[in-house]
N, C-alpha and C. Protein backbone atom coordinates (compact mmCIF):
# COMPACT_ATOMS: atom_id res chain seq x y z
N UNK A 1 266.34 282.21 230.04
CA UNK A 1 267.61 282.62 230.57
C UNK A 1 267.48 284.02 231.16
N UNK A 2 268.02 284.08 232.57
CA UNK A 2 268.22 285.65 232.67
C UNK A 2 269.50 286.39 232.42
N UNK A 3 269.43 288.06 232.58
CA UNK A 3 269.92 288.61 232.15
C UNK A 3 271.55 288.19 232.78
N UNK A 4 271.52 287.49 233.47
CA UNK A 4 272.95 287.15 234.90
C UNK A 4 273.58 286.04 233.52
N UNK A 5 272.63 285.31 233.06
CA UNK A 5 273.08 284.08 232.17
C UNK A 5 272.76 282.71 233.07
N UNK A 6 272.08 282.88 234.02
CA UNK A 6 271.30 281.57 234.71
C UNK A 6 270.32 281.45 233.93
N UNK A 7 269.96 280.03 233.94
CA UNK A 7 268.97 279.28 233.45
C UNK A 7 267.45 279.15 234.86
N UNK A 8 266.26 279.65 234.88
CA UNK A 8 265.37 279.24 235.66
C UNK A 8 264.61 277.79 235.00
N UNK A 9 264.60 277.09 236.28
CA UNK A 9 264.65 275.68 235.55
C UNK A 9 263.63 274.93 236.05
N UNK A 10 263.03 275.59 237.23
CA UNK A 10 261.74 275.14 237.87
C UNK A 10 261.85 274.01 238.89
N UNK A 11 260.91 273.50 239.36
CA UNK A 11 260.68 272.39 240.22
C UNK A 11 259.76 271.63 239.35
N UNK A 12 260.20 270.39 240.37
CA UNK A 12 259.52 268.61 239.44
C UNK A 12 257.95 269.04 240.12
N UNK A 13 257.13 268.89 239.27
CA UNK A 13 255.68 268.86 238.80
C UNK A 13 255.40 267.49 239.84
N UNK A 14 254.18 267.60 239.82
CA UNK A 14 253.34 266.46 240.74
C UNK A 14 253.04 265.00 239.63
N UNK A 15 252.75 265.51 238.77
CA UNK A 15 252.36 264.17 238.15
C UNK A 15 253.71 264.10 236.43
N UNK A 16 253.36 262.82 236.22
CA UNK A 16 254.25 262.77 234.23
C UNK A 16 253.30 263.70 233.46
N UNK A 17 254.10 264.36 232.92
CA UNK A 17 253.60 265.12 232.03
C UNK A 17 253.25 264.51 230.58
N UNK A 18 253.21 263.00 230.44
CA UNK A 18 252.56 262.20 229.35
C UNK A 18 251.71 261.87 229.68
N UNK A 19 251.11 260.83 230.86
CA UNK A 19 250.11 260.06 231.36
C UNK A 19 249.27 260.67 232.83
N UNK A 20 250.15 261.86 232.98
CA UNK A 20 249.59 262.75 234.21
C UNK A 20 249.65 261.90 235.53
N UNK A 21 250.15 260.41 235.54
CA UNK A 21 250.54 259.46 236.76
C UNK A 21 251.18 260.59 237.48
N UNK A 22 251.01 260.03 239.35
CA UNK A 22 251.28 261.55 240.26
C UNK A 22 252.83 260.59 240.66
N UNK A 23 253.87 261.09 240.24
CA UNK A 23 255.14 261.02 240.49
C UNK A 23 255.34 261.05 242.09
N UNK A 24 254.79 259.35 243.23
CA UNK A 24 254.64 259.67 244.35
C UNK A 24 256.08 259.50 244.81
N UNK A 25 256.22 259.84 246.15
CA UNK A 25 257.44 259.50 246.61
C UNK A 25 257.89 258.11 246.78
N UNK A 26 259.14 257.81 246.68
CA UNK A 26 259.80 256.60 246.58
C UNK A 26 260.37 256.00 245.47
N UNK A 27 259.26 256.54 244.10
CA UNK A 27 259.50 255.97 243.21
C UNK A 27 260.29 257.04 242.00
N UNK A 28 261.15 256.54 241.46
CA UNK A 28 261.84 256.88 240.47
C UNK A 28 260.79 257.74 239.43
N UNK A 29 261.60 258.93 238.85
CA UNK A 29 261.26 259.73 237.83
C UNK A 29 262.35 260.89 237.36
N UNK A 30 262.31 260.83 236.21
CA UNK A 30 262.80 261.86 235.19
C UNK A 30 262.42 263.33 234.79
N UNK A 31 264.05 263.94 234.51
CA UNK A 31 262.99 265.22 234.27
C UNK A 31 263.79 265.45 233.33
N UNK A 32 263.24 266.46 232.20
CA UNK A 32 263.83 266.81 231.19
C UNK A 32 263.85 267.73 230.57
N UNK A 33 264.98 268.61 229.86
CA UNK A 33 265.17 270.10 229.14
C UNK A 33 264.64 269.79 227.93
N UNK A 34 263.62 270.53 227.62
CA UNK A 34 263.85 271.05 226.01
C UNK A 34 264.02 272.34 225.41
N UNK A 35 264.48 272.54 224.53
CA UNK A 35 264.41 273.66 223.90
C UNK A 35 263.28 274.08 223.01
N UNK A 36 262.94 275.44 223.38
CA UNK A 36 261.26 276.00 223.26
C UNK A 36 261.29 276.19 221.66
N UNK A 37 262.22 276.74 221.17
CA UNK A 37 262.68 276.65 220.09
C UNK A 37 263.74 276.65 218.89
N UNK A 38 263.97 276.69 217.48
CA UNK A 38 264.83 276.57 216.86
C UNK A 38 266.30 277.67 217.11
N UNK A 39 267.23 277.13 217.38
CA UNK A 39 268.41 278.41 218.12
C UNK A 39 267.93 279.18 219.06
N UNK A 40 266.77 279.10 219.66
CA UNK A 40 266.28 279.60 220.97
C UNK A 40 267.15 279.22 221.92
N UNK A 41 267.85 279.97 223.10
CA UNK A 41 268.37 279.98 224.52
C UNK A 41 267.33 279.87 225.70
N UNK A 42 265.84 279.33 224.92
CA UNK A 42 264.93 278.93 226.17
C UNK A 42 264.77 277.58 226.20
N UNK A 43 264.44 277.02 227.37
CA UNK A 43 264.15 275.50 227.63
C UNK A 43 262.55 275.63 228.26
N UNK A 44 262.21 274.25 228.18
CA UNK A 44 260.86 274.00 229.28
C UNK A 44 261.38 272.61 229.70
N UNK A 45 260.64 272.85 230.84
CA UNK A 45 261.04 271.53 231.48
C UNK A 45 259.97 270.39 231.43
N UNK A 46 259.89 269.28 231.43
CA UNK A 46 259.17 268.14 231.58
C UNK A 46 259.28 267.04 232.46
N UNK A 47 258.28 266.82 233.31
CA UNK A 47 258.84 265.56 234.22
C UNK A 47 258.04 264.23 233.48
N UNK A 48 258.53 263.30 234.26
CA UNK A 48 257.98 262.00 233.32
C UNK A 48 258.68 261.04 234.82
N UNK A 49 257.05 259.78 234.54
CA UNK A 49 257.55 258.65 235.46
C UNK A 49 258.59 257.98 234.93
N UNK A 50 258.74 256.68 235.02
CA UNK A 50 259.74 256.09 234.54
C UNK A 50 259.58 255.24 232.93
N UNK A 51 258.11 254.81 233.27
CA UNK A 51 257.68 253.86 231.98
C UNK A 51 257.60 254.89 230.89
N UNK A 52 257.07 256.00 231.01
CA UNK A 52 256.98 257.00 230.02
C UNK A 52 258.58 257.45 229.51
N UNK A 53 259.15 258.14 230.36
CA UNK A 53 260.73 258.17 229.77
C UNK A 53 261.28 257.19 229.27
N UNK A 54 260.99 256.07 229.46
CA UNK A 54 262.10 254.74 228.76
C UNK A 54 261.14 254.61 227.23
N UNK A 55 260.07 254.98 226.93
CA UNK A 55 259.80 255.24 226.07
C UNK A 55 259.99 256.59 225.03
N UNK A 56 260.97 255.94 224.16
CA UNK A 56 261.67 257.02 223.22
C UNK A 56 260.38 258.07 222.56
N UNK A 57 259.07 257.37 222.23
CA UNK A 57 258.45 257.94 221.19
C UNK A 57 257.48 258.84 222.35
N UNK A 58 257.78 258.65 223.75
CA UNK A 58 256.94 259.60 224.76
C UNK A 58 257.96 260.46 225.05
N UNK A 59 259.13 260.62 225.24
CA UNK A 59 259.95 261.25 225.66
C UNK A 59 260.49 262.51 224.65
N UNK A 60 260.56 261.85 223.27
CA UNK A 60 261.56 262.87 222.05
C UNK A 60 262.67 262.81 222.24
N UNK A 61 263.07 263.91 222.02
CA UNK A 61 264.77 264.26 222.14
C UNK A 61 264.81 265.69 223.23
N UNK A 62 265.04 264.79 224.20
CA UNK A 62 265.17 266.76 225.20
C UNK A 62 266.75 266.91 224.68
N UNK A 63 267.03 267.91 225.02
CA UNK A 63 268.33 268.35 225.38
C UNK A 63 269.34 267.95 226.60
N UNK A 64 268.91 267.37 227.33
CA UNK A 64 269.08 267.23 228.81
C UNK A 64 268.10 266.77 229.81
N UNK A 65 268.40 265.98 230.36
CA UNK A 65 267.95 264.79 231.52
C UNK A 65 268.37 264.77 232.79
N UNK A 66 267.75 264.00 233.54
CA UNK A 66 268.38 263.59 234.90
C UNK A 66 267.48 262.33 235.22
N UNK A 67 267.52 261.62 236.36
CA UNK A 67 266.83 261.01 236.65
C UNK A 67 266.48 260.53 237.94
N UNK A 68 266.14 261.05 239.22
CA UNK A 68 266.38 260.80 240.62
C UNK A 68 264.67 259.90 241.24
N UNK A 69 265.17 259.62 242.69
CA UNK A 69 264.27 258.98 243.28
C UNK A 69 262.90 260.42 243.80
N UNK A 70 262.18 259.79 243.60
CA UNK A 70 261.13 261.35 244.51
C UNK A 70 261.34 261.04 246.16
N UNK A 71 261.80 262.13 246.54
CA UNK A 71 262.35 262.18 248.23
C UNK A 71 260.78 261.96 248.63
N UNK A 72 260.71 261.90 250.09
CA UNK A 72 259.51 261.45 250.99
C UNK A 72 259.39 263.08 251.81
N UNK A 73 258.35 263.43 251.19
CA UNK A 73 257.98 264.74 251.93
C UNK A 73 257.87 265.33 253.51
N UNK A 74 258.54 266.15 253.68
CA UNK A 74 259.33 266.66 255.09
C UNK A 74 257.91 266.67 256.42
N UNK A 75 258.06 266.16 257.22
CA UNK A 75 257.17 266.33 257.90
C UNK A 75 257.46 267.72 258.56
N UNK A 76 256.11 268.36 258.74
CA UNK A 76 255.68 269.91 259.12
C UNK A 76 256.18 269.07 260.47
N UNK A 77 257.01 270.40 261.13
CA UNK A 77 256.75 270.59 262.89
C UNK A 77 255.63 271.37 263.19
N UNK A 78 254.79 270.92 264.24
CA UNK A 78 254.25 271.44 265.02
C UNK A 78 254.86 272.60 265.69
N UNK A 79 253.47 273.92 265.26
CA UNK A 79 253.98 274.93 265.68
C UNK A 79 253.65 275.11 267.37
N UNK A 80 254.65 275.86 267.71
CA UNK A 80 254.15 276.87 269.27
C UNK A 80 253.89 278.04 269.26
N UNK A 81 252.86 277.83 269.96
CA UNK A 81 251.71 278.89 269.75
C UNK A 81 252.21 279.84 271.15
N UNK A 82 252.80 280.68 270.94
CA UNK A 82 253.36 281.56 271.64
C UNK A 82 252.07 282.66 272.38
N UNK A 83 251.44 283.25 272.02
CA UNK A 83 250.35 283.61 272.62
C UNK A 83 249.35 282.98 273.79
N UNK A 84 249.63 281.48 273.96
CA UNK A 84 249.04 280.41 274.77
C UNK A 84 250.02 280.18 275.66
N UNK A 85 251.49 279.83 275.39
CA UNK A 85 252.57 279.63 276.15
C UNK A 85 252.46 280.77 277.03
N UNK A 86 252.23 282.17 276.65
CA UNK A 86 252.75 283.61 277.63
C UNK A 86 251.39 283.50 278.61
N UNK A 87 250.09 282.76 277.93
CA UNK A 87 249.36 283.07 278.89
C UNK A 87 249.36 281.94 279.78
N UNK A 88 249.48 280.79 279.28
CA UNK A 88 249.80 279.80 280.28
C UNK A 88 250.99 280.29 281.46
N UNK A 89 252.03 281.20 280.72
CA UNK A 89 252.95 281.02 282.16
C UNK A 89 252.77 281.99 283.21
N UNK A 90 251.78 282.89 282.72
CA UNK A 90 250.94 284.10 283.90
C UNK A 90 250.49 283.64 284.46
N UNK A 91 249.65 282.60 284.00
CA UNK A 91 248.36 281.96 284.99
C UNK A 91 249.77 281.10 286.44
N UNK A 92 250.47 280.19 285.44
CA UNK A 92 251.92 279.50 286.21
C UNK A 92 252.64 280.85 287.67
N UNK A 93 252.88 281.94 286.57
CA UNK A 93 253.10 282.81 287.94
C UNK A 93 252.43 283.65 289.21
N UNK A 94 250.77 283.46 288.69
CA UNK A 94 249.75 283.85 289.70
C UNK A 94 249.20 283.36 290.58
N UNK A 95 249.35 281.64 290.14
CA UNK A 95 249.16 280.13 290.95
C UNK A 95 250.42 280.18 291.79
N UNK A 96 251.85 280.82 291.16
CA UNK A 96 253.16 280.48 292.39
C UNK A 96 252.96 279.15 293.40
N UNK A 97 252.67 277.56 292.51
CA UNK A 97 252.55 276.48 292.95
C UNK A 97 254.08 275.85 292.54
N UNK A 98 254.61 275.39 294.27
CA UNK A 98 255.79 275.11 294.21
C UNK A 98 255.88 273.57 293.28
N UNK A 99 254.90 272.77 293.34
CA UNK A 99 255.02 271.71 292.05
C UNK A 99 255.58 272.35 290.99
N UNK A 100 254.92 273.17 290.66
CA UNK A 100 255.19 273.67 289.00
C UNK A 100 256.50 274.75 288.59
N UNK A 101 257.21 274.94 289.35
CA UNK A 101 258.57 275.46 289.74
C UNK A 101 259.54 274.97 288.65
N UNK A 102 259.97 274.17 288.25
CA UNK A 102 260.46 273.73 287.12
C UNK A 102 259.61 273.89 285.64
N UNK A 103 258.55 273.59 285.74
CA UNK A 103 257.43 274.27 284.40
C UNK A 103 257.59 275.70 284.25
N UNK A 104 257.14 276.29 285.01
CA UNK A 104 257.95 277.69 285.23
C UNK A 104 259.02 278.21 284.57
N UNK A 105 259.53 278.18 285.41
CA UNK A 105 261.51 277.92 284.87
C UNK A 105 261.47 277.81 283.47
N UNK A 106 261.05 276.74 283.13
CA UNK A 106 261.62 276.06 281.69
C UNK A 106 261.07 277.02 280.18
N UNK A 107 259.65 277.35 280.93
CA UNK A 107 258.27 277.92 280.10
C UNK A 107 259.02 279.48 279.57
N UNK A 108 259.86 280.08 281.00
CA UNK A 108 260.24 281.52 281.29
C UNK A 108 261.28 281.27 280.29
N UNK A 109 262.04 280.28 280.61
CA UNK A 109 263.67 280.27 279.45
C UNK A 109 262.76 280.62 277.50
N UNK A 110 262.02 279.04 277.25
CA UNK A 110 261.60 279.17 276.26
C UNK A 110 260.93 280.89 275.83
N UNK A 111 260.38 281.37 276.80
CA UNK A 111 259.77 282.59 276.26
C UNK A 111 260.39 283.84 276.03
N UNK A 112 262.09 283.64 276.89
CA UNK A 112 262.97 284.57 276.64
C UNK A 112 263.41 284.60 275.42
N UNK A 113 263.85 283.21 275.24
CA UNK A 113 264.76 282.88 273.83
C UNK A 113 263.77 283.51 272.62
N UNK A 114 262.41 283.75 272.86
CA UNK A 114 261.52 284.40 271.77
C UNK A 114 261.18 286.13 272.24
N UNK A 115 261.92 286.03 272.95
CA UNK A 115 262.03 287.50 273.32
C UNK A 115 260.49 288.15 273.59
N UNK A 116 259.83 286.90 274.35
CA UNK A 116 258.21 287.62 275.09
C UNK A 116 258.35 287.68 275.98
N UNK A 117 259.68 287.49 276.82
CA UNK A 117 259.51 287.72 278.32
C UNK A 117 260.52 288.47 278.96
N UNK A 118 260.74 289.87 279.87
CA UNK A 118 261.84 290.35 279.91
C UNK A 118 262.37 289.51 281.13
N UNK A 119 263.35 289.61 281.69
CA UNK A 119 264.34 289.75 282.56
C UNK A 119 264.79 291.04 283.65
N UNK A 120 263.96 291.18 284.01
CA UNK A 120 264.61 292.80 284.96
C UNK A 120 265.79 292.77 285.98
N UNK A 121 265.89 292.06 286.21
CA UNK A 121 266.71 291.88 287.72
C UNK A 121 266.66 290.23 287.67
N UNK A 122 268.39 289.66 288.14
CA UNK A 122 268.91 288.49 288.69
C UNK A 122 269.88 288.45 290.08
N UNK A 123 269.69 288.03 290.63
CA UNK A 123 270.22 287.93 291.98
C UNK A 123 270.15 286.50 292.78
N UNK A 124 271.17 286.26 293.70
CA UNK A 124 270.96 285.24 294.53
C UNK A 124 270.39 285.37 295.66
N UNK A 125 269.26 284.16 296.12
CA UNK A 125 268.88 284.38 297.70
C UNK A 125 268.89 282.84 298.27
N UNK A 126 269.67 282.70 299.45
CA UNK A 126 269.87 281.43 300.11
C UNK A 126 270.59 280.60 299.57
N UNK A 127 271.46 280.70 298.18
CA UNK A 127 272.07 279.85 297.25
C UNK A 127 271.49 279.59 295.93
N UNK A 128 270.30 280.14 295.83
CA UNK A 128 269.55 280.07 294.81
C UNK A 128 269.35 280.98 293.72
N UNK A 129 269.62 281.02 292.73
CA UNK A 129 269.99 281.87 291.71
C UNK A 129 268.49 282.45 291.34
N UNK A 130 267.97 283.48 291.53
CA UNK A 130 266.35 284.24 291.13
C UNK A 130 266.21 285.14 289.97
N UNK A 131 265.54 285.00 288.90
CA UNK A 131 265.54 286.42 288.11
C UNK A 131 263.74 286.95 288.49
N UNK A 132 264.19 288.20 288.01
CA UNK A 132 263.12 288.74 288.32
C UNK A 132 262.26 288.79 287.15
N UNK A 133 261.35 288.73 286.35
CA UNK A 133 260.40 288.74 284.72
C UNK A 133 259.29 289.15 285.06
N UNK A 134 259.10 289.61 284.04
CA UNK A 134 257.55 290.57 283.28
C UNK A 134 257.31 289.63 282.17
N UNK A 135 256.02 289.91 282.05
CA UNK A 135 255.64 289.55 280.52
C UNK A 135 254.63 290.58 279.75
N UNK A 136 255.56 291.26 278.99
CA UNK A 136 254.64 291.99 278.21
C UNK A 136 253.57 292.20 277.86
N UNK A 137 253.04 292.88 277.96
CA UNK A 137 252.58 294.76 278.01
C UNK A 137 252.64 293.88 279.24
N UNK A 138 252.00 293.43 280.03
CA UNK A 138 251.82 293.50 281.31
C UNK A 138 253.58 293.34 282.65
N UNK A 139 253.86 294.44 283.59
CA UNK A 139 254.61 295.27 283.79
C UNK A 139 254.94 294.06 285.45
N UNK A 140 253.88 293.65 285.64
CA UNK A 140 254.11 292.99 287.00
C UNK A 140 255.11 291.68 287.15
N UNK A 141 255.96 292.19 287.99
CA UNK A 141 256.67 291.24 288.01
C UNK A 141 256.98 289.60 288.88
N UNK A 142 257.27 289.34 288.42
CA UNK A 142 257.79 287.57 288.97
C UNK A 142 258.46 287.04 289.18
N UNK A 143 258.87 286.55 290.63
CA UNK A 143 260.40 285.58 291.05
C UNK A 143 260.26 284.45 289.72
N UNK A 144 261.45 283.95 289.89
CA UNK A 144 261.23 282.86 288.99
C UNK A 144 262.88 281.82 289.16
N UNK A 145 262.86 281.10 290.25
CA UNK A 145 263.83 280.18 290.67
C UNK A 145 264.38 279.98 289.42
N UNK A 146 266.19 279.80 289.76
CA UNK A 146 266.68 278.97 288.24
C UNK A 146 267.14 278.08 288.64
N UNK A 147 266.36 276.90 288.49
CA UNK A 147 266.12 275.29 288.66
C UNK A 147 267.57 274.80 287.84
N UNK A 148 268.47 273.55 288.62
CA UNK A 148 269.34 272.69 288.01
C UNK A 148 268.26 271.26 287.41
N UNK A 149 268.13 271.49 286.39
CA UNK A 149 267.30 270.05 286.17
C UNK A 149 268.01 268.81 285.66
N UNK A 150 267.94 268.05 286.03
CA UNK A 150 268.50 266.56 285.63
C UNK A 150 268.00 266.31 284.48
N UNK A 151 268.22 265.03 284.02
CA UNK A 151 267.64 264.65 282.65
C UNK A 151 266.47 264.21 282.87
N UNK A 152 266.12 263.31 283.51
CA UNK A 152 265.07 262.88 283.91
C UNK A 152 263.64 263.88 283.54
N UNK A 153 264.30 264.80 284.59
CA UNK A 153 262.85 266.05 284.74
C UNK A 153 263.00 266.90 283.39
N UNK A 154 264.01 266.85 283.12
CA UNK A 154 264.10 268.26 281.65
C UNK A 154 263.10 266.70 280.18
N UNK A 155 263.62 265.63 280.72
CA UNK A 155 262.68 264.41 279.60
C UNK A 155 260.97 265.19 279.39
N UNK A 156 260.96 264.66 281.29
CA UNK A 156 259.61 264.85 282.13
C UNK A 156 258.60 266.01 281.61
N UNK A 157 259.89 267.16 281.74
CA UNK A 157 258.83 268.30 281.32
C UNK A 157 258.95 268.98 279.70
N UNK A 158 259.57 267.77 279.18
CA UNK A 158 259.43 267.87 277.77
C UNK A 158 258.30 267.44 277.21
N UNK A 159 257.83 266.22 277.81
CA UNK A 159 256.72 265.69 277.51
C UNK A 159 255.65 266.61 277.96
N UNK A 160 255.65 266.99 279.19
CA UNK A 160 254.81 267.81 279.48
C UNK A 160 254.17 269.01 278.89
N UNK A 161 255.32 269.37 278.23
CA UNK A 161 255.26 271.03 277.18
C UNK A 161 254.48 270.55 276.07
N UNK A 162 254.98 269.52 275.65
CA UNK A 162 254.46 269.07 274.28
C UNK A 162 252.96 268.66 274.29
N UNK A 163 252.69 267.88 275.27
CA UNK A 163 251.10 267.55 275.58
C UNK A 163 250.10 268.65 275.62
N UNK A 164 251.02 269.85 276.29
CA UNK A 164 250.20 270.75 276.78
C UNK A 164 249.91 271.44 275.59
N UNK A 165 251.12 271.86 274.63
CA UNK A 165 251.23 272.27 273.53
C UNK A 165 250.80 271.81 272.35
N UNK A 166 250.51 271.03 272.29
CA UNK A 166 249.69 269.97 270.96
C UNK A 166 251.68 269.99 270.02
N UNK A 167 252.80 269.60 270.40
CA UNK A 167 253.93 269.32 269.76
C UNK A 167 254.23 268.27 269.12
């Protein structure tokens, strides 16, 4: 117990703590309070599969129980590697290949929202909305069209990011 009067109560263990079976996901298991000792205000906790808890003479007498399903472990996202993205989109603004005009665009948004790419100047030319960007430390700057993309192409160059990106 701490000094607040919360109980620290831990997390469910990998395997039963009778037969050491690894408590996988899907399948049902128990966990259980005991008290460490006589009028003691400490507990330990114990997990247990299922066959072991329904057995009284494996289990004892905890103080307290529960009994839930083991959830299915969170799949990791794939990270972005931000150091590859900034240099990929230099190389994107030194090539200034009108194909890749929307890659661009999209690469520049993502790298703002992580705050690696500034913004110096926005303005319109011919109807076309332009900002002007740097990418840190390095000072030189870059048009950078702001593309209306449809769904289609924002799909398109989702896939594209991700391929490129290992996502």
């Amino acid at each position: 117990m701490t000094v607040d009067g919360d109980f620290k109560i831990g997390r469910r263990g990998g395997g039963c703590s009778v037969c050491a079976k690894a408590l996988g996901p899907g399948t049902p298991a128990s966990s259980a309070l005991y008290r460490t000792g006589a009028g003691d205000a400490s507990f330990e906790r114990r997990d247990f599969c299922a066959a072991c808890f329904e057995a009284p003479e494996k289990r004892g007498d905890p103080f307290s129980w529960w009994t839930a399903v083991v959830p299915q472990p969170e799949e990791k996202k794939a990270l972005f590697d931000t150091g590859v993205a900034r240099e990929f989109l230099k190389r994107l603004f030194q090539e200034n290949a009108p194909e890749r005009a929307s890659l661009r665009y999209l690469l520049t948004l993502l790298l703002l929202r992580k705050k690696l790419v500034k913004v110096t100047d926005q303005f319109v030319r011919d109807g076309v909305e332009v900002m002007i960007a740097n990418v840190p430390p390095d000072e030189t700057a870059y048009e950078v069209s702001c593309l209306e993309l449809d769904e289609a192409e924002t799909t398109k160059l989702r896939e594209e990011l991700g391929r490129l990106f290992a996502l």
